[in-house]
PDB file of N, CA and C in Angstrom:
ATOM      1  N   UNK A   1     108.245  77.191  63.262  1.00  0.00           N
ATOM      2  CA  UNK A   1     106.944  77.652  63.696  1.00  0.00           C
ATOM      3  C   UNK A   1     106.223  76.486  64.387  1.00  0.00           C
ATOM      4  N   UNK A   2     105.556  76.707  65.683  1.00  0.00           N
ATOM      5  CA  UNK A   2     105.287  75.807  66.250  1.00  0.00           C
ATOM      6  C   UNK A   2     103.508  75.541  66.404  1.00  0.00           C
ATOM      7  N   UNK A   3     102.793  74.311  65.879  1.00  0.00           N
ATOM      8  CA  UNK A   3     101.527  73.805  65.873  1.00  0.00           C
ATOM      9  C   UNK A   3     101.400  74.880  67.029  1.00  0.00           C
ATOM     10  N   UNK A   4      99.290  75.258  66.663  1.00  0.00           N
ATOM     11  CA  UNK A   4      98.431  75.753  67.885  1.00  0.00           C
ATOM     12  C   UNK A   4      97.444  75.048  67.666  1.00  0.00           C
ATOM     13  N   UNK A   5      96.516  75.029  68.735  1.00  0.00           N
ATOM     14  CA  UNK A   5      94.685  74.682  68.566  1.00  0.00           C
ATOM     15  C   UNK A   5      94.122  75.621  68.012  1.00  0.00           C
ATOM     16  N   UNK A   6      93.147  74.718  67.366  1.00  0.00           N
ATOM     17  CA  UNK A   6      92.202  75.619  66.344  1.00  0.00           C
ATOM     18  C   UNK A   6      91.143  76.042  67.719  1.00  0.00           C
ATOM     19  N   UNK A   7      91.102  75.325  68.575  1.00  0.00           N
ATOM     20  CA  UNK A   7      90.082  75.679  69.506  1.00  0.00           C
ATOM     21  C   UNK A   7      90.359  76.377  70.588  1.00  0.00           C
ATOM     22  N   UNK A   8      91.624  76.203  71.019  1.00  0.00           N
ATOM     23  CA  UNK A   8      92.107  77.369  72.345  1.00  0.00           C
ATOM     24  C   UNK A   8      92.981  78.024  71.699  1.00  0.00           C
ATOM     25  N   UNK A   9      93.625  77.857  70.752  1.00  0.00           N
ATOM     26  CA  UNK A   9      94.961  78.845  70.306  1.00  0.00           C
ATOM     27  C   UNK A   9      96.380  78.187  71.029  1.00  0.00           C
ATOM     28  N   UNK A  10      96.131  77.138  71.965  1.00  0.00           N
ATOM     29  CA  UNK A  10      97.077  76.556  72.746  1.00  0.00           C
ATOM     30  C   UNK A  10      98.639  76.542  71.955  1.00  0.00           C
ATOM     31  N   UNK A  11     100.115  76.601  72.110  1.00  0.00           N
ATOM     32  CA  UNK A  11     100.794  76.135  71.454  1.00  0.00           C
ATOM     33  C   UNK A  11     101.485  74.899  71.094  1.00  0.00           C
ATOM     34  N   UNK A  12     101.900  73.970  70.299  1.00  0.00           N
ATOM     35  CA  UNK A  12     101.995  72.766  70.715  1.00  0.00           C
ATOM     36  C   UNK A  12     100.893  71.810  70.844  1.00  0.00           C
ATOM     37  N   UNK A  13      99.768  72.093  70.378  1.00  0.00           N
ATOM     38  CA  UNK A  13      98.576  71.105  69.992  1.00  0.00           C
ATOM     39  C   UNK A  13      97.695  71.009  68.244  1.00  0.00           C
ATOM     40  N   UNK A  14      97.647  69.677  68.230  1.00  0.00           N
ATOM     41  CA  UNK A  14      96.743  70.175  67.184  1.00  0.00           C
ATOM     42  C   UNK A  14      95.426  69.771  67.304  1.00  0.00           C
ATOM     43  N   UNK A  15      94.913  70.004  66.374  1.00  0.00           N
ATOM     44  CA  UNK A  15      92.855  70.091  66.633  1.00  0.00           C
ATOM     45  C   UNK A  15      92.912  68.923  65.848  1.00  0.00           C
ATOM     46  N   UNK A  16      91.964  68.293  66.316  1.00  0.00           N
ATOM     47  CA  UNK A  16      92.270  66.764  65.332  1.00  0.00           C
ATOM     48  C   UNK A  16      89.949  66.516  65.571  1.00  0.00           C
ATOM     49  N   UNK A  17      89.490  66.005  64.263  1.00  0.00           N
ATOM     50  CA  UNK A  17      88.103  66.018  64.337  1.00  0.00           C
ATOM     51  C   UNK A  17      88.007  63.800  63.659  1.00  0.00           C
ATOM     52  N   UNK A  18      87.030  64.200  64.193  1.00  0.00           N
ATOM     53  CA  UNK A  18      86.582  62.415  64.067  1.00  0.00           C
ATOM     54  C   UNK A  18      84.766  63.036  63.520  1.00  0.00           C
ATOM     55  N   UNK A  19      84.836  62.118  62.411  1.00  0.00           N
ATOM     56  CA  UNK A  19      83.232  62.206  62.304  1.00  0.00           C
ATOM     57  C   UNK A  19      82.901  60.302  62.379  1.00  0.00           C
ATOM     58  N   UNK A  20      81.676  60.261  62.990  1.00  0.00           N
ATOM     59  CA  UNK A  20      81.299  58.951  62.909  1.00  0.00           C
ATOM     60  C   UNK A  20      79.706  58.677  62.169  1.00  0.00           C
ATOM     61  N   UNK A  21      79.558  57.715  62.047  1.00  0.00           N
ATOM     62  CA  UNK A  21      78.371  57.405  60.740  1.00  0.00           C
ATOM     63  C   UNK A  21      77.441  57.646  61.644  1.00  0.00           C
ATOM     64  N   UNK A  22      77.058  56.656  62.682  1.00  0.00           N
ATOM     65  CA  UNK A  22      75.625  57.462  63.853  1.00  0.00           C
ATOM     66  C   UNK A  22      75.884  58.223  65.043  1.00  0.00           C
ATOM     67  N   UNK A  23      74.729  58.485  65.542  1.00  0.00           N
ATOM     68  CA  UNK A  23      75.015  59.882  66.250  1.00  0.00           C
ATOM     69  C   UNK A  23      74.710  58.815  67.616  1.00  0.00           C
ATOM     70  N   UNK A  24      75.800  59.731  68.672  1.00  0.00           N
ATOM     71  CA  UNK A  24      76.110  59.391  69.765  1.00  0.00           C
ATOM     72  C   UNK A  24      75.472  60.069  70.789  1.00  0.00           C
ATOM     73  N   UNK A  25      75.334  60.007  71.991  1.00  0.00           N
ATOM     74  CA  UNK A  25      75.086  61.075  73.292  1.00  0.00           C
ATOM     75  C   UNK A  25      75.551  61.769  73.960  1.00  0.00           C
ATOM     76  N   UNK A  26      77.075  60.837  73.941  1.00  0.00           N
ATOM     77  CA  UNK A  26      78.058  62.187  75.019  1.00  0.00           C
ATOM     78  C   UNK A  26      79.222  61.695  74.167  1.00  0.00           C
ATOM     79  N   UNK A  27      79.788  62.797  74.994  1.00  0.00           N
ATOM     80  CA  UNK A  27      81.083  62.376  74.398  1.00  0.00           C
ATOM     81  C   UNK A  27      82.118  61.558  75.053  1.00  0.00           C
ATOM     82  N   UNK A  28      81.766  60.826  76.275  1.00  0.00           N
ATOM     83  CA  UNK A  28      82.213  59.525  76.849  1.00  0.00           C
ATOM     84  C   UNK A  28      82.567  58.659  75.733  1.00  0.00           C
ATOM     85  N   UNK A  29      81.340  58.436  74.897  1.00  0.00           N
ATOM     86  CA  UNK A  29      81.293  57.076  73.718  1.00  0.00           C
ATOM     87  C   UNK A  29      82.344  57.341  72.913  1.00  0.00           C
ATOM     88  N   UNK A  30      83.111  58.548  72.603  1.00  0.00           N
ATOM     89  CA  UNK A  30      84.379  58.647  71.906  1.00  0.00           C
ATOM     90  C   UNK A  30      85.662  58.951  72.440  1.00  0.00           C
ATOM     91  N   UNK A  31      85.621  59.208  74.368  1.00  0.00           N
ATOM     92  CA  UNK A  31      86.674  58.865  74.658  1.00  0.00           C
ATOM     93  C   UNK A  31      86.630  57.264  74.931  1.00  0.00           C
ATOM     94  N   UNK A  32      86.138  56.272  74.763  1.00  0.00           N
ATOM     95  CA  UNK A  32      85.740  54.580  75.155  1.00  0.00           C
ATOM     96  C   UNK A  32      86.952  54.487  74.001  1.00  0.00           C
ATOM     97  N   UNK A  33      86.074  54.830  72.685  1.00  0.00           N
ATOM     98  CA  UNK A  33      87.021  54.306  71.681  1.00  0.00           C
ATOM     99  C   UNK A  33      88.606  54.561  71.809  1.00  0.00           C
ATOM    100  N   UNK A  34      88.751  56.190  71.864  1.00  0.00           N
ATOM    101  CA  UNK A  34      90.066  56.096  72.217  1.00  0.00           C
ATOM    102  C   UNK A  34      91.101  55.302  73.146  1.00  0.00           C
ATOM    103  N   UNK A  35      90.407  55.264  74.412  1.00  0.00           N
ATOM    104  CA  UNK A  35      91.024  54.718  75.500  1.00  0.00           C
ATOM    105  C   UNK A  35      91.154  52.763  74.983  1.00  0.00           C
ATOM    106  N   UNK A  36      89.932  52.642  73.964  1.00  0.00           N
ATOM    107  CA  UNK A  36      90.054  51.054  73.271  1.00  0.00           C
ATOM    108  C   UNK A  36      91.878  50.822  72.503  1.00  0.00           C
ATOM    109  N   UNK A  37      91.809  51.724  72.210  1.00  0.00           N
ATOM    110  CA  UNK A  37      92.933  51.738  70.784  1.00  0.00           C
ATOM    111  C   UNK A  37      93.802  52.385  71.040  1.00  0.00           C
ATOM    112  N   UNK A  38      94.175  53.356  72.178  1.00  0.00           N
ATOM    113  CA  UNK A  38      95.305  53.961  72.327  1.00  0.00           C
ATOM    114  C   UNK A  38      95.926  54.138  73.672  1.00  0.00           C
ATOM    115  N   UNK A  39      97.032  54.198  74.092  1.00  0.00           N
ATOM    116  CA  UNK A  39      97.411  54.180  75.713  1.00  0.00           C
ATOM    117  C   UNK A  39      96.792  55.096  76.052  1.00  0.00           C
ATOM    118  N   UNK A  40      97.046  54.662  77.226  1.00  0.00           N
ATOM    119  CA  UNK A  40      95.943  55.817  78.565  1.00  0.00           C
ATOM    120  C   UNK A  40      96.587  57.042  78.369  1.00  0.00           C
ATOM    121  N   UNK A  41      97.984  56.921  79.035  1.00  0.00           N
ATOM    122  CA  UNK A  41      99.076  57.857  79.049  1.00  0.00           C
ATOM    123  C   UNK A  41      98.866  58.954  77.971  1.00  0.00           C
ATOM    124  N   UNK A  42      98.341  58.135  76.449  1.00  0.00           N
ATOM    125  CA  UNK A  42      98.148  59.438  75.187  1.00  0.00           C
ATOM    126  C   UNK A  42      96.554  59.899  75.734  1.00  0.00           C
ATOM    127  N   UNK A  43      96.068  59.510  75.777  1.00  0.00           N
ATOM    128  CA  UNK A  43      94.447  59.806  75.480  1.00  0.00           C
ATOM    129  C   UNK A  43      94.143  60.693  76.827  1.00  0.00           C
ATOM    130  N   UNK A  44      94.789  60.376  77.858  1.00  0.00           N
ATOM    131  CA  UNK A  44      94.972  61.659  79.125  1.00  0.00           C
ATOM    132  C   UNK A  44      95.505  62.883  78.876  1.00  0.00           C
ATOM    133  N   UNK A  45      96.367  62.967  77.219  1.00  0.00           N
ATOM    134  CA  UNK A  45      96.954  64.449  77.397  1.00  0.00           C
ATOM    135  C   UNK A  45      95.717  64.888  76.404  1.00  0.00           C
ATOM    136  N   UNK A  46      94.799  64.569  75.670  1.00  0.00           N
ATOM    137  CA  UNK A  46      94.036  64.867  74.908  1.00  0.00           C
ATOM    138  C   UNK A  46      93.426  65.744  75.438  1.00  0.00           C
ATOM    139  N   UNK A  47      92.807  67.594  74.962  1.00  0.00           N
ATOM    140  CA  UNK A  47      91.956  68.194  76.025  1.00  0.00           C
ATOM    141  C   UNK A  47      91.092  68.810  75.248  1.00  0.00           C
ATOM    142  N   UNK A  48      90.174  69.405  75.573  1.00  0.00           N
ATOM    143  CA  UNK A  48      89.085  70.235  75.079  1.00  0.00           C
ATOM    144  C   UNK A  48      87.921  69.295  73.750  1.00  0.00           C
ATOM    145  N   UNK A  49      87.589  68.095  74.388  1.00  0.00           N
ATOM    146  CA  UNK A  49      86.618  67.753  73.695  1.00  0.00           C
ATOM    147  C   UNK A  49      85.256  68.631  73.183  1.00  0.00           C
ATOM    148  N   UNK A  50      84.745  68.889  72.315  1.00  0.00           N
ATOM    149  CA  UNK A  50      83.933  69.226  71.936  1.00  0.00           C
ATOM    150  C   UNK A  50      82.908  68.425  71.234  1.00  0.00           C
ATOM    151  N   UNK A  51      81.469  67.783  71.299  1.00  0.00           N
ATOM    152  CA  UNK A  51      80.733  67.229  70.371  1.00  0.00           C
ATOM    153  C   UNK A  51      79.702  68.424  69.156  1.00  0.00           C
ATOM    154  N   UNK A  52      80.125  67.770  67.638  1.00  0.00           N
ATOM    155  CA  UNK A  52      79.050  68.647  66.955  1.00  0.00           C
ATOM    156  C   UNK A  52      77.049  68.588  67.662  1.00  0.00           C
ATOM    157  N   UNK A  53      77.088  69.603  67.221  1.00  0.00           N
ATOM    158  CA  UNK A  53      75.305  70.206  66.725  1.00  0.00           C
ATOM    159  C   UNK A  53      74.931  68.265  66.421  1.00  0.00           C
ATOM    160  N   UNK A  54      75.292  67.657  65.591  1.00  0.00           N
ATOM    161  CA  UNK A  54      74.509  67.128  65.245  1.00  0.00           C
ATOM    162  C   UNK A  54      74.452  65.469  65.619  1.00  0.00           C
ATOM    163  N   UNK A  55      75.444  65.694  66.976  1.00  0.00           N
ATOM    164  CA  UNK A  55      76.135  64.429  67.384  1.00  0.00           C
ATOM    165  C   UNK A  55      76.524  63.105  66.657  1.00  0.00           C
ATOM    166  N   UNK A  56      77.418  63.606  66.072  1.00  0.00           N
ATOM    167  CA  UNK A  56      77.796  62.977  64.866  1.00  0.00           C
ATOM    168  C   UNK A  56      79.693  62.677  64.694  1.00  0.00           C
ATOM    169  N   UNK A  57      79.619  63.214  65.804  1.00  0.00           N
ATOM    170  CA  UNK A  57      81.294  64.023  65.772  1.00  0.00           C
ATOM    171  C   UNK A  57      81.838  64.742  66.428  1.00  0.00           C
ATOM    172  N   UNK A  58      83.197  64.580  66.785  1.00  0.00           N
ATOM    173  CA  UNK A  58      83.506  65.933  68.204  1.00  0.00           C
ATOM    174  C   UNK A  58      84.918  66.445  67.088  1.00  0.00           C
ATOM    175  N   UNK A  59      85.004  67.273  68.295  1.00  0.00           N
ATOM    176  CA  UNK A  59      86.595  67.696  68.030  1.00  0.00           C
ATOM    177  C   UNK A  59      87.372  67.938  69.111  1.00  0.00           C
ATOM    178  N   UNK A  60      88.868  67.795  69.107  1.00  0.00           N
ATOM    179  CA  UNK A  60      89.394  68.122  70.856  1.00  0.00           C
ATOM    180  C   UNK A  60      90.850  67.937  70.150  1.00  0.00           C
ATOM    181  N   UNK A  61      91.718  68.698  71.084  1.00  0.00           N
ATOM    182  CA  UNK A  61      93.108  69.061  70.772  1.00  0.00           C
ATOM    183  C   UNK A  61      93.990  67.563  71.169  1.00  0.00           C
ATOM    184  N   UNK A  62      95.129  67.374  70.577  1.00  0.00           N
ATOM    185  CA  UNK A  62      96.351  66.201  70.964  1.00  0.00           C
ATOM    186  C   UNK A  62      97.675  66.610  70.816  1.00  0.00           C
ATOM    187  N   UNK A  63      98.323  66.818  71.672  1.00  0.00           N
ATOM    188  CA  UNK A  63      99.903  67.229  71.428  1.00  0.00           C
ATOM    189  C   UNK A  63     100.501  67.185  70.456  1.00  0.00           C
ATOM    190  N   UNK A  64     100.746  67.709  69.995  1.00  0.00           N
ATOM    191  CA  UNK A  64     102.059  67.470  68.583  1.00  0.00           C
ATOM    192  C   UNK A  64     102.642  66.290  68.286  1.00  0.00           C
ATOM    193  N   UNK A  65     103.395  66.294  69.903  1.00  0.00           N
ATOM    194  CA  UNK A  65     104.397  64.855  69.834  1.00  0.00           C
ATOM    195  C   UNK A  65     103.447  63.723  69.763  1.00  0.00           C
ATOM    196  N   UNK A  66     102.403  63.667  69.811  1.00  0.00           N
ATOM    197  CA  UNK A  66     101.257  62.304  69.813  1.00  0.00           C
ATOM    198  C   UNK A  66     100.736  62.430  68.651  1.00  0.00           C
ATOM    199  N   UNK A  67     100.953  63.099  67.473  1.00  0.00           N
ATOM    200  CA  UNK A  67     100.012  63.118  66.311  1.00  0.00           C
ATOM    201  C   UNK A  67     100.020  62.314  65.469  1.00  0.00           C
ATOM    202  N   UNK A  68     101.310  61.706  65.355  1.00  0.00           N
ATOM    203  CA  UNK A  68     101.750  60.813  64.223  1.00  0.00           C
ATOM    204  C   UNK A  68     101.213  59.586  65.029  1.00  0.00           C
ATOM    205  N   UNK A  69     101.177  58.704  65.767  1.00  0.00           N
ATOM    206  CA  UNK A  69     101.034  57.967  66.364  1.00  0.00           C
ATOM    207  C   UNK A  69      99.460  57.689  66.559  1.00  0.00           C
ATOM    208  N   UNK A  70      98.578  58.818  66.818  1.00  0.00           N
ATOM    209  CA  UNK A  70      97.422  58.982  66.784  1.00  0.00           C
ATOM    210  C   UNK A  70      96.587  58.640  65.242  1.00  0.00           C
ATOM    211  N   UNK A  71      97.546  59.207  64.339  1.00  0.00           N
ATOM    212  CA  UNK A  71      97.175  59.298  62.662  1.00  0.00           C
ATOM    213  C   UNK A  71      97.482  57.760  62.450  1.00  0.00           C
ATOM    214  N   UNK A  72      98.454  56.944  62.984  1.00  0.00           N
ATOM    215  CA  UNK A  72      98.810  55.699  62.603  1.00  0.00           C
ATOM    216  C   UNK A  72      97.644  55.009  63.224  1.00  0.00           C
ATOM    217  N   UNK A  73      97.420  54.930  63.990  1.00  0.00           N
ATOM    218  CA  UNK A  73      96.717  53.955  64.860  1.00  0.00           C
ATOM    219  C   UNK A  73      95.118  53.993  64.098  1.00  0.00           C
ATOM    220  N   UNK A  74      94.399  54.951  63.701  1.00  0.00           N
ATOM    221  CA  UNK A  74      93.728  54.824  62.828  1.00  0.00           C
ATOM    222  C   UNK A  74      93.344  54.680  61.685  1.00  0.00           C
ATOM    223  N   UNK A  75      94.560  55.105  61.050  1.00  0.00           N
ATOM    224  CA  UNK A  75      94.856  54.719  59.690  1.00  0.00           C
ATOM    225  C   UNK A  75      94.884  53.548  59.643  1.00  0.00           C
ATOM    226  N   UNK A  76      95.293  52.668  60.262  1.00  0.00           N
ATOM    227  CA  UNK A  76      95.377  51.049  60.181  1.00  0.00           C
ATOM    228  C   UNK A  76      94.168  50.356  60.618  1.00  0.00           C
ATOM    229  N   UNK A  77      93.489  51.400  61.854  1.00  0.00           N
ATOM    230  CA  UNK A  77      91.971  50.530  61.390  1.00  0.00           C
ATOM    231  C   UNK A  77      90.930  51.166  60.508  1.00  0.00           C
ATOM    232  N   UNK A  78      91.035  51.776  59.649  1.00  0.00           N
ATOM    233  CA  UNK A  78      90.050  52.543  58.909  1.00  0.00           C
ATOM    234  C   UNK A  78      90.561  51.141  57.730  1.00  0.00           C
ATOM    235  N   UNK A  79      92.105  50.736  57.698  1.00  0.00           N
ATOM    236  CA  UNK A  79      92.128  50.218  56.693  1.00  0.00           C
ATOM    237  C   UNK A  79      92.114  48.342  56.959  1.00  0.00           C
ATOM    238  N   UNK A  80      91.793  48.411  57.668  1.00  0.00           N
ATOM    239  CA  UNK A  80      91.085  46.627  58.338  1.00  0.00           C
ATOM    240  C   UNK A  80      89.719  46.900  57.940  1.00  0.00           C
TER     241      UNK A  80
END
């Protein structure tokens, strides 16, 4: 059975959410970070950003094949 988006239904993506402690303006300020910490090449297949109500947090889909890699790369700085 193959991953979908929680947000398009897409196949082959998953919905992946980031909350951050203060609230931001666009959602530029959380593709910065990404594009800080992860190749271009990944963070270009990333699609359908969304920011919460309370700008606090988005959500946006990442390929399957990029998930583990995506989960690593923050996992290691959540834990620095």
């Amino acid at each position: 059975m193959s991953s979908r988006s929680l947000l398009t239904g897409q196949e082959n993506f998953v919905t992946v959410e980031i909350k951050l402690n203060n609230s931001f303006n666009s959602v530029s300020f959380v593709w910065g970070i990404l594009k800080r910490y992860l190749p271009e090449v990944m963070v270009n297949s990333f699609r359908g950003m969304r920011m919460f109500k309370d700008q606090k947090g988005v959500v946006f889909d990442v390929p399957d094949d990029s998930i583990v890699k995506f989960e690593d790369v923050f996992k290691h700085l959540k834990d620095e």
